[in-house]
Protein backbone atom coordinates (compact mmCIF):
# COMPACT_ATOMS: atom_id res chain seq x y z
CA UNK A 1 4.88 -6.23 1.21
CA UNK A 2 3.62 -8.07 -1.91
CA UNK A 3 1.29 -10.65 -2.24
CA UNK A 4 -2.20 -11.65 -4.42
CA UNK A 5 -4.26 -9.35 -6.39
CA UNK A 6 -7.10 -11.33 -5.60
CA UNK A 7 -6.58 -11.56 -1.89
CA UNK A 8 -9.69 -13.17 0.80
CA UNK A 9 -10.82 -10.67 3.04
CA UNK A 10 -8.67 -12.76 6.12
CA UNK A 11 -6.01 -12.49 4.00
CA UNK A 12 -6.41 -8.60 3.62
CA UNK A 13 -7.43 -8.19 6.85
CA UNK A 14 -3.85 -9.94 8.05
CA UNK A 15 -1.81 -8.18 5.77
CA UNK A 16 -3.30 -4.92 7.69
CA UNK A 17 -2.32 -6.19 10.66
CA UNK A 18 1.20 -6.52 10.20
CA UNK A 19 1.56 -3.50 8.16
CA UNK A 20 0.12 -1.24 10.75
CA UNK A 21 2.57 -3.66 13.59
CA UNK A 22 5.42 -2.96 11.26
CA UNK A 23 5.00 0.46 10.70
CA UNK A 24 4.13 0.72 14.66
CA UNK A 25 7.70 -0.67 15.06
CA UNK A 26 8.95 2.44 13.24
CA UNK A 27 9.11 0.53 9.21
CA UNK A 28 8.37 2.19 5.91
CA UNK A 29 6.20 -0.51 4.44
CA UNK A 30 7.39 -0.26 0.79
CA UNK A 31 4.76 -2.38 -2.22
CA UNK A 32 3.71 -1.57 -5.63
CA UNK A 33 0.27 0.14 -5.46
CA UNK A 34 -1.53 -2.95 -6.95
CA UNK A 35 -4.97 -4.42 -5.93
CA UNK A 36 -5.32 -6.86 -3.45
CA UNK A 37 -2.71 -7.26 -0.93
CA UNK A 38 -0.27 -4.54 -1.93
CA UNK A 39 -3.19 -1.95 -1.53
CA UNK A 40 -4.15 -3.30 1.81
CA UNK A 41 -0.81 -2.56 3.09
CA UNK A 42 -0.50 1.16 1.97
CA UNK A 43 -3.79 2.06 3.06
CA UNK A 44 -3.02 0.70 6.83
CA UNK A 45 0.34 2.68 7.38
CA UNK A 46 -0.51 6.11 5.77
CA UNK A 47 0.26 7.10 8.70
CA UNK A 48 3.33 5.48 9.68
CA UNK A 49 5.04 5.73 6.39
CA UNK A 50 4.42 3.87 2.71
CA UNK A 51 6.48 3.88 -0.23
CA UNK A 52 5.08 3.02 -3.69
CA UNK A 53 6.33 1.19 -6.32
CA UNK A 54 5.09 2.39 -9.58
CA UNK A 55 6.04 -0.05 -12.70
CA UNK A 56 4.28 2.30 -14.99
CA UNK A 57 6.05 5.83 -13.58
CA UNK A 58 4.57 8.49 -12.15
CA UNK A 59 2.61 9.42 -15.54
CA UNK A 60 0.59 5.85 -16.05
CA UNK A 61 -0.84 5.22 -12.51
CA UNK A 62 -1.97 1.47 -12.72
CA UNK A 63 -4.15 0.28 -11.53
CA UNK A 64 -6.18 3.79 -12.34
CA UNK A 65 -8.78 3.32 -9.41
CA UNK A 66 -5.70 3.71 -7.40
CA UNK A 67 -4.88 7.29 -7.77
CA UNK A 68 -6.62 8.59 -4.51
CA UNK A 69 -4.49 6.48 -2.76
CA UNK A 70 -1.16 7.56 -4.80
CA UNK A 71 -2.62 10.68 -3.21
CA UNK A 72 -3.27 9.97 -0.21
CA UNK A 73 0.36 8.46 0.25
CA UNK A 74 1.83 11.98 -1.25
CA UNK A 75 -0.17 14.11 1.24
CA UNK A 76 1.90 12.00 3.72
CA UNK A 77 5.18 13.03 2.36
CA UNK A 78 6.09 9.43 1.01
C-alpha cells in the first residue's frame, strides 16, 4: 500500500480501513515506512502483519520520526 505523503485525514482514515480489512482477510500489508499514507497502513495492521520497505537500509531509517514504528513492526516479528 502506497500512496501521498501528504495524505487528508479521510484519506488516512480510509487507507486504515482497508489495511486493517486486508490484514483481517489474512494479508501482509507490505509499504515503505514513509509519512502519510504508507505510515497509516503499518500502524493499522501491527497486528495482523506489516512489512517495510526501507530505501535507505536498515542503517538510515527515513523518515527518522519513524523509528518507533520500525520498532514497533520488529516487536511483531515482521
Amino acid at each position: 500500500i502506497v500512496g501521498s505523503r501528504n495524505a487528508s485525514g479521510a484519506g488516512l482514515k480510509f487507507t486504515q480501513t482497508i489495511a486493517r480489512d486486508l490484514g483481517n482477510a489474512g494479508f501482509a500489508i507490505i509499504s515503505g515506512l514513509a509519512r502519510g499514507i504508507d505510515q497509516a497502513a503499518h500502524r493499522a495492521t501491527l497486528q495482523t502483519g506489516t512489512v517495510a520497505v526501507l530505501a535507505g537500509g536498515h542503517d538510515r531509517i527515513y523518515p527518522p520520526e519513524h523509528e518507533s514504528l520500525l520498532e514497533a513492526i520488529l516487536g511483531e516479528g515482521g
